[in-house]
PDB file of N, CA and C in Angstrom:
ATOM      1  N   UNK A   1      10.303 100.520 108.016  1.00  0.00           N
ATOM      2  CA  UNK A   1      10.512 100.837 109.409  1.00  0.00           C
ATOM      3  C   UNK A   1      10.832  99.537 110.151  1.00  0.00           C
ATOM      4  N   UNK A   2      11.906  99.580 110.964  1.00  0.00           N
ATOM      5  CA  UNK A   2      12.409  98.178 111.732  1.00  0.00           C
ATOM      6  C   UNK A   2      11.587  98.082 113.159  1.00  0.00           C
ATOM      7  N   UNK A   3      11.352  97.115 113.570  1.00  0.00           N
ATOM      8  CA  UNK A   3      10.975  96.716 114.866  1.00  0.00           C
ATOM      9  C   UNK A   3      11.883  97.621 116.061  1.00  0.00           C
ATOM     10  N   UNK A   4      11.249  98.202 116.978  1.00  0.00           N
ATOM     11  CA  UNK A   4      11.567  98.836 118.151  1.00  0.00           C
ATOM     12  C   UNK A   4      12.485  97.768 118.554  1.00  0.00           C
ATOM     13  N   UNK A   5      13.911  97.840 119.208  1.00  0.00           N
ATOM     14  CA  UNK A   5      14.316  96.796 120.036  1.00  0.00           C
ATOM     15  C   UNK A   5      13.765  96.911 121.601  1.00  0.00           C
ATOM     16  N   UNK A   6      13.833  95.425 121.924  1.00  0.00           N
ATOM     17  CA  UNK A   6      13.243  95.495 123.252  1.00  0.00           C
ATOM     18  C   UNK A   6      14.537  95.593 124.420  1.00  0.00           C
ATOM     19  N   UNK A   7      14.630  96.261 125.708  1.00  0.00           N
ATOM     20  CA  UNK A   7      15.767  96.497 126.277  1.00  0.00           C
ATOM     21  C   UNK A   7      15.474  95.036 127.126  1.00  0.00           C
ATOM     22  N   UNK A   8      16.506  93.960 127.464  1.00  0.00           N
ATOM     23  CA  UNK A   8      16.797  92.823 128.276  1.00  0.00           C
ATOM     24  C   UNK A   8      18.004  93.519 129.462  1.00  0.00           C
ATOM     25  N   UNK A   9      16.920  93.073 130.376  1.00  0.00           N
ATOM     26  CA  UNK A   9      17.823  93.043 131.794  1.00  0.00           C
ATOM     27  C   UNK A   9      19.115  91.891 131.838  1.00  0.00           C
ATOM     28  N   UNK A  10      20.015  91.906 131.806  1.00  0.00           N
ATOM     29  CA  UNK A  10      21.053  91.400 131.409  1.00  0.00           C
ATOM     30  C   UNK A  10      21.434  90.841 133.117  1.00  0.00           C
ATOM     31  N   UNK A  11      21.327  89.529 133.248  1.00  0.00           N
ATOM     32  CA  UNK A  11      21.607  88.739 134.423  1.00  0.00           C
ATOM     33  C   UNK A  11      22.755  87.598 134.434  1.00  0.00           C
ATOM     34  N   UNK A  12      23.212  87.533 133.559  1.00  0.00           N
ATOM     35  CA  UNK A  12      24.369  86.390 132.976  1.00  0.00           C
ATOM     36  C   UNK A  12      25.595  86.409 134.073  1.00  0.00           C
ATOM     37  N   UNK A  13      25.811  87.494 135.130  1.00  0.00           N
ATOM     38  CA  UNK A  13      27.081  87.535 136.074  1.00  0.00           C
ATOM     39  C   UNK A  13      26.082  87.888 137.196  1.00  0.00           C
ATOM     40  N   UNK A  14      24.789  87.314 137.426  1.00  0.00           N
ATOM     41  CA  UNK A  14      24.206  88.026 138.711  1.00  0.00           C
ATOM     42  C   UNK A  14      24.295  86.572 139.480  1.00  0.00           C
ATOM     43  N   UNK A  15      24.033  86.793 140.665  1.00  0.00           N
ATOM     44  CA  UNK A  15      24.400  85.514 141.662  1.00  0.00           C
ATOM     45  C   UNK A  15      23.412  84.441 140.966  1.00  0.00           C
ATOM     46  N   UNK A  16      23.520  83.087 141.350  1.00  0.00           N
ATOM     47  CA  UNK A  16      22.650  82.021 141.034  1.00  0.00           C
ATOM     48  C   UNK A  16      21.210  82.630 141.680  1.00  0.00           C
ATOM     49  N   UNK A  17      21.247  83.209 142.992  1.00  0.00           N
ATOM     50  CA  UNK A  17      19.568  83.054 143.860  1.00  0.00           C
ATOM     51  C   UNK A  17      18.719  83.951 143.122  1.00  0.00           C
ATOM     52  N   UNK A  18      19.619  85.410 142.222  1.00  0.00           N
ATOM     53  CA  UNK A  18      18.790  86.346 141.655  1.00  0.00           C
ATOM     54  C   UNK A  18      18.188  85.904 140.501  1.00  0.00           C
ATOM     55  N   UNK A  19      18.646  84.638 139.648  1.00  0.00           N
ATOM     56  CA  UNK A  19      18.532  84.062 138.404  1.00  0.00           C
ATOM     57  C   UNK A  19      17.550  83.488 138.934  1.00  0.00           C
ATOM     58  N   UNK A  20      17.421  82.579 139.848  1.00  0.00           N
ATOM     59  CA  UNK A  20      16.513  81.940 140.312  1.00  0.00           C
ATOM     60  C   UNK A  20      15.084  82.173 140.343  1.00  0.00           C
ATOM     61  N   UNK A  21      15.203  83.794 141.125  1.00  0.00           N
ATOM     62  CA  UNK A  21      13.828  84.434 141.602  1.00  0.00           C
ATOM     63  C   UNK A  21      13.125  84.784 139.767  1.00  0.00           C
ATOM     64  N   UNK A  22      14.212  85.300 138.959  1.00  0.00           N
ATOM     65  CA  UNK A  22      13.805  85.837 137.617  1.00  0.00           C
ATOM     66  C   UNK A  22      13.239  84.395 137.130  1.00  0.00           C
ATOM     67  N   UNK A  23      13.887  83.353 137.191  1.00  0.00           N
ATOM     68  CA  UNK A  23      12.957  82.268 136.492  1.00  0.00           C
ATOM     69  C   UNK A  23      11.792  81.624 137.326  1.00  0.00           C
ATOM     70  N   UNK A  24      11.535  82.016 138.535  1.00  0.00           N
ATOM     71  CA  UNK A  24      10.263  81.671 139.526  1.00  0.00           C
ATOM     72  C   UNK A  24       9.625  82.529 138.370  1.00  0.00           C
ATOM     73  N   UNK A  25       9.949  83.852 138.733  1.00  0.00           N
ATOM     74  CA  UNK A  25       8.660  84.555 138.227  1.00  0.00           C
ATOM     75  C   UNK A  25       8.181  84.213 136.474  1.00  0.00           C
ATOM     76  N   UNK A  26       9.201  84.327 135.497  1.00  0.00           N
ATOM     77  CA  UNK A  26       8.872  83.574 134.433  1.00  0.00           C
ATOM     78  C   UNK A  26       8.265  82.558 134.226  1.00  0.00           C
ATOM     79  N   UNK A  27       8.189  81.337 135.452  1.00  0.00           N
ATOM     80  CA  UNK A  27       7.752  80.199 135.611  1.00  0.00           C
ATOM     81  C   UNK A  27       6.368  80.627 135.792  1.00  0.00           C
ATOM     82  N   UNK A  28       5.856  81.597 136.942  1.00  0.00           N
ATOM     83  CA  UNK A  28       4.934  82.093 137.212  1.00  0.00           C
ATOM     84  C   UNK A  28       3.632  82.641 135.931  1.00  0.00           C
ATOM     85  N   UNK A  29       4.445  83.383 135.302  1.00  0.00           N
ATOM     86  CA  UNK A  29       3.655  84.372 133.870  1.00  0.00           C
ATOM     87  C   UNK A  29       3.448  82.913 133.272  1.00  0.00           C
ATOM     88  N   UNK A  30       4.303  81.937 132.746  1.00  0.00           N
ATOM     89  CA  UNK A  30       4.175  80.693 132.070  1.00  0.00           C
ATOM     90  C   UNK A  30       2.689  79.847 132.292  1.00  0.00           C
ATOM     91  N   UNK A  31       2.400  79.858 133.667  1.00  0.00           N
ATOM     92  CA  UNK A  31       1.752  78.749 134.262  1.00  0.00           C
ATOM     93  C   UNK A  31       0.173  79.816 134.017  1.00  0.00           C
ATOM     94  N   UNK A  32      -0.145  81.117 134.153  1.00  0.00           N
ATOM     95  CA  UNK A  32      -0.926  82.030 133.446  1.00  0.00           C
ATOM     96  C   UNK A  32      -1.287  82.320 132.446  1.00  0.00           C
ATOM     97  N   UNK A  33      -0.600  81.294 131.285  1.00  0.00           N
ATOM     98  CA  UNK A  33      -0.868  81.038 130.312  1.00  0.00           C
ATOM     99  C   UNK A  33      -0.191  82.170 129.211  1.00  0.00           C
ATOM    100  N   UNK A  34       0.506  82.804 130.023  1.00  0.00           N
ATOM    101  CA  UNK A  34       1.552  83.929 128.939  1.00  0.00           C
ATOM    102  C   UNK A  34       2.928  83.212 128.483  1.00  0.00           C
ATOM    103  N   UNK A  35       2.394  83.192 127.236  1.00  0.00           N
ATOM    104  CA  UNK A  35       3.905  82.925 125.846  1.00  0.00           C
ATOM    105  C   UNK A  35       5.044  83.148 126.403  1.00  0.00           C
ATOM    106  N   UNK A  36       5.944  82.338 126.356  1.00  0.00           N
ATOM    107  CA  UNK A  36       7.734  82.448 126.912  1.00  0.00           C
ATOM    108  C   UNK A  36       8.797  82.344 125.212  1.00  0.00           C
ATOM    109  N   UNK A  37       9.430  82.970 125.121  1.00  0.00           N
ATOM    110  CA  UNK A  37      10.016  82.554 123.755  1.00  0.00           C
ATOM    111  C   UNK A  37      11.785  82.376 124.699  1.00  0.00           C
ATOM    112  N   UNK A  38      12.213  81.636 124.573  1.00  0.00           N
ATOM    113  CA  UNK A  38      13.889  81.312 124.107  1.00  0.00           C
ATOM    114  C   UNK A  38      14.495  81.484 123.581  1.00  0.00           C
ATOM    115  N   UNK A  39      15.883  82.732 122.450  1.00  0.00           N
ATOM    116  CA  UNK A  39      16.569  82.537 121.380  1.00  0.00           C
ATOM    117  C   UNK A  39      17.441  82.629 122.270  1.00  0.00           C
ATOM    118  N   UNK A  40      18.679  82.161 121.027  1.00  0.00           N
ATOM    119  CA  UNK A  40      20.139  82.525 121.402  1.00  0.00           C
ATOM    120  C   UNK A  40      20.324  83.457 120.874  1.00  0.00           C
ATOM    121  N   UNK A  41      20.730  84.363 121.814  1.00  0.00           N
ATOM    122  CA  UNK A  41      21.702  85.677 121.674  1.00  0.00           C
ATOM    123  C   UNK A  41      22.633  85.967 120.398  1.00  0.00           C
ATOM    124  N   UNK A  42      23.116  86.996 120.075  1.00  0.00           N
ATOM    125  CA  UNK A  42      23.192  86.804 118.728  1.00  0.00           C
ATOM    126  C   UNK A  42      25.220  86.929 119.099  1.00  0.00           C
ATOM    127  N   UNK A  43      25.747  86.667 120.361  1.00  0.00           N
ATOM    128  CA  UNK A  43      26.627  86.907 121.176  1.00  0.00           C
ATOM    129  C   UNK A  43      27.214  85.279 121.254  1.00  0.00           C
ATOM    130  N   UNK A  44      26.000  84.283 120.966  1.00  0.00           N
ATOM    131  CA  UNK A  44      26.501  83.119 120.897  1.00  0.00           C
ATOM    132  C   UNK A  44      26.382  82.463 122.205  1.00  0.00           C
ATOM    133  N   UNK A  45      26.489  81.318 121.807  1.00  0.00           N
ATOM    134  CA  UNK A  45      26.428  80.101 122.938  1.00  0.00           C
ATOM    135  C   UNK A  45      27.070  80.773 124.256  1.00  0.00           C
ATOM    136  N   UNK A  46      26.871  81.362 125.347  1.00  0.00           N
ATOM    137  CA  UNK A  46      25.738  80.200 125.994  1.00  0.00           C
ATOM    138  C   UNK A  46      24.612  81.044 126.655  1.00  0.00           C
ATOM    139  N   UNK A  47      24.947  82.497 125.965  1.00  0.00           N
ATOM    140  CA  UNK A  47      23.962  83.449 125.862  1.00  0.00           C
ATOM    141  C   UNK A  47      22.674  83.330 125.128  1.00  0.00           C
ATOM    142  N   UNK A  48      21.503  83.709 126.083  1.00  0.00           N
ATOM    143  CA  UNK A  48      20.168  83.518 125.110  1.00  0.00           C
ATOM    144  C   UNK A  48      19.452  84.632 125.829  1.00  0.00           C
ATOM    145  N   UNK A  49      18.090  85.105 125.172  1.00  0.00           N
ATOM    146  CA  UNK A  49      16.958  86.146 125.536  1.00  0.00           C
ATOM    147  C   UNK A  49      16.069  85.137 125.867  1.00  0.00           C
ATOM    148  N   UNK A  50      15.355  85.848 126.887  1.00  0.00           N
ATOM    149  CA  UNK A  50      14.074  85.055 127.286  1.00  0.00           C
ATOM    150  C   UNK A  50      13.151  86.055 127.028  1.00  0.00           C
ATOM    151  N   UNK A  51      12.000  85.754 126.806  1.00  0.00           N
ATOM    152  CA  UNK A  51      10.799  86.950 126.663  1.00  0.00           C
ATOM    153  C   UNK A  51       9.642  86.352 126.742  1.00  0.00           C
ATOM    154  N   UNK A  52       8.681  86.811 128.124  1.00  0.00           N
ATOM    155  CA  UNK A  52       7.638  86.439 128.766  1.00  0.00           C
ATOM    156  C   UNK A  52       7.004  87.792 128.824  1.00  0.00           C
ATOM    157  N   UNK A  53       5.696  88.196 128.282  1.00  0.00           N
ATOM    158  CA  UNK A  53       5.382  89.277 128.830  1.00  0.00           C
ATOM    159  C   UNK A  53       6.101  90.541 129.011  1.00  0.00           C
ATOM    160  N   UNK A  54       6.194  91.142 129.782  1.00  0.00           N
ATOM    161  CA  UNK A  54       6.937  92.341 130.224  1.00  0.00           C
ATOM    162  C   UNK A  54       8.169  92.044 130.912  1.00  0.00           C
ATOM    163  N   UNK A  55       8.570  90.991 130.999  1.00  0.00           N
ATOM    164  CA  UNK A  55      10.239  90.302 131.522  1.00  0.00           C
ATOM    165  C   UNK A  55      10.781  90.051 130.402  1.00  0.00           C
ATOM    166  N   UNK A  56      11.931  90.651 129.879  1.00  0.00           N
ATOM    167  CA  UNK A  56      13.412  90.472 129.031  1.00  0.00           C
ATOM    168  C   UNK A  56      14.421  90.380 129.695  1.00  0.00           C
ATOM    169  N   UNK A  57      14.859  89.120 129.508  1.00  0.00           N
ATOM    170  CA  UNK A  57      16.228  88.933 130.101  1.00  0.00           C
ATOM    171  C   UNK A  57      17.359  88.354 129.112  1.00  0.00           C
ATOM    172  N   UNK A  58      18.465  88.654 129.199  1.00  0.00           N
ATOM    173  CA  UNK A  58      19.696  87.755 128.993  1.00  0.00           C
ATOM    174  C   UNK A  58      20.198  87.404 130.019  1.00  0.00           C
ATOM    175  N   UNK A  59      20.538  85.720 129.714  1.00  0.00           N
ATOM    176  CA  UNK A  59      21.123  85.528 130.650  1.00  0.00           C
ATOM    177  C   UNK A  59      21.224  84.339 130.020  1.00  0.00           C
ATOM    178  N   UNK A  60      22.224  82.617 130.745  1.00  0.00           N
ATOM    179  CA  UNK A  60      22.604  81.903 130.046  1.00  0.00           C
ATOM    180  C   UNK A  60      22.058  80.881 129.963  1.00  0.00           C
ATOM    181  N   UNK A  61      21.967  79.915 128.935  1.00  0.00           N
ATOM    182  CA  UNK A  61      21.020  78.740 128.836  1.00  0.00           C
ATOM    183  C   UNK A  61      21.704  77.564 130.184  1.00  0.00           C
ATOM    184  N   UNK A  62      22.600  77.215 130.204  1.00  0.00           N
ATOM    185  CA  UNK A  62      23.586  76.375 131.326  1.00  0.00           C
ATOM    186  C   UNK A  62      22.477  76.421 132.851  1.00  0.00           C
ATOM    187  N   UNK A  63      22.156  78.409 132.926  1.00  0.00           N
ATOM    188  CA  UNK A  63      21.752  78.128 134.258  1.00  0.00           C
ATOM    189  C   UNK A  63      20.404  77.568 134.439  1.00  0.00           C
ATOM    190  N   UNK A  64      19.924  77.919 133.169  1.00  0.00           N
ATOM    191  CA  UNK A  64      18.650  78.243 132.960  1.00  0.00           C
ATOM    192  C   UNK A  64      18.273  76.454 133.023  1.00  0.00           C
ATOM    193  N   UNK A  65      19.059  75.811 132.341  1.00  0.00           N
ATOM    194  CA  UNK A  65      18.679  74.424 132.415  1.00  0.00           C
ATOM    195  C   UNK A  65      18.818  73.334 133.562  1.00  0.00           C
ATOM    196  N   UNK A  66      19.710  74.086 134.212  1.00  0.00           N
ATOM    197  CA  UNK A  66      20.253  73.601 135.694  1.00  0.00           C
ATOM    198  C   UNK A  66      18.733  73.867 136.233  1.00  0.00           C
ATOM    199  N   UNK A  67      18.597  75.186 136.339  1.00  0.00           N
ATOM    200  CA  UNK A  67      16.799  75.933 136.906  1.00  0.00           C
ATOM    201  C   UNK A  67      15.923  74.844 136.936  1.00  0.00           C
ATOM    202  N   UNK A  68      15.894  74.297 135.840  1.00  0.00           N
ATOM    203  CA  UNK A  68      14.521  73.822 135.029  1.00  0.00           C
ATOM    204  C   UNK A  68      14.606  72.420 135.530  1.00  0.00           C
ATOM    205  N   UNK A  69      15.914  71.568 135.956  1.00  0.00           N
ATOM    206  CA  UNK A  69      16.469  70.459 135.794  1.00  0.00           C
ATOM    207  C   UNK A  69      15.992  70.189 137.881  1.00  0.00           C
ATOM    208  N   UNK A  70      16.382  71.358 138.560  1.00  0.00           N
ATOM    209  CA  UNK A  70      15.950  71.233 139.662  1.00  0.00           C
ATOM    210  C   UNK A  70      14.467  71.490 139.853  1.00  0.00           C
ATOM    211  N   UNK A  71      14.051  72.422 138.899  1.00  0.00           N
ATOM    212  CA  UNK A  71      12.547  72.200 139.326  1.00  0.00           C
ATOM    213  C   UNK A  71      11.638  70.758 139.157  1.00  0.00           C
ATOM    214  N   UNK A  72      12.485  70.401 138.063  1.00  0.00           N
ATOM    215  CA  UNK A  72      11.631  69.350 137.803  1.00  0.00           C
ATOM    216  C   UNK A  72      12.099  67.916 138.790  1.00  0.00           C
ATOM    217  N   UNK A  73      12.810  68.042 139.562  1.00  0.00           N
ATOM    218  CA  UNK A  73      13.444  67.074 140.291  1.00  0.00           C
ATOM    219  C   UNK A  73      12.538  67.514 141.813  1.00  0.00           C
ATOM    220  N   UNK A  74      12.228  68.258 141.869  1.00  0.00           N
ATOM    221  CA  UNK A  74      11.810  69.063 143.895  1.00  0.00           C
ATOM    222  C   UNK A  74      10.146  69.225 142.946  1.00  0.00           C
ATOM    223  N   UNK A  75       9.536  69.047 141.828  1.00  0.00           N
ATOM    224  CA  UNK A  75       8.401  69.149 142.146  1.00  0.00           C
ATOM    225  C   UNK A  75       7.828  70.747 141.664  1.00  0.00           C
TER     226      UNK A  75
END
């Protein structure tokens, strides 16, 4: 018997501010001490899954690092 697939909210063409709020809140579950995993998509560069808890997303590593690159710059 194979693993259930999990359904990912697919955000890869949604504006930058909606990506944003999805990685606040991921940031959020993170800092609560809930597991975040990263792969790449099986769609290829520059697509990846994120999976925190009850949040699945696709969406792309580029923004995601831009995200991460300003958080860590503002604190």
């Amino acid at each position: 018997m194979s693993a259930a697939r999990v359904k990912c909210k697919d955000i890869r063409l949604s504006p930058d501010e909606e990506k944003e709020e999805t990685y606040k809140l991921i940031d959020g579950l993170v800092e609560l001490g809930i597991p975040v995993t990263v792969k790449e998509h099986r769609s290829g560069f520059p697509a990846v899954t994120v999976d925190c808890g009850e949040v699945h997303i696709l969406t792309d590593i580029l923004s995601l690092e831009a995200w991460s690159a300003k958080k860590k710059k503002t604190g």
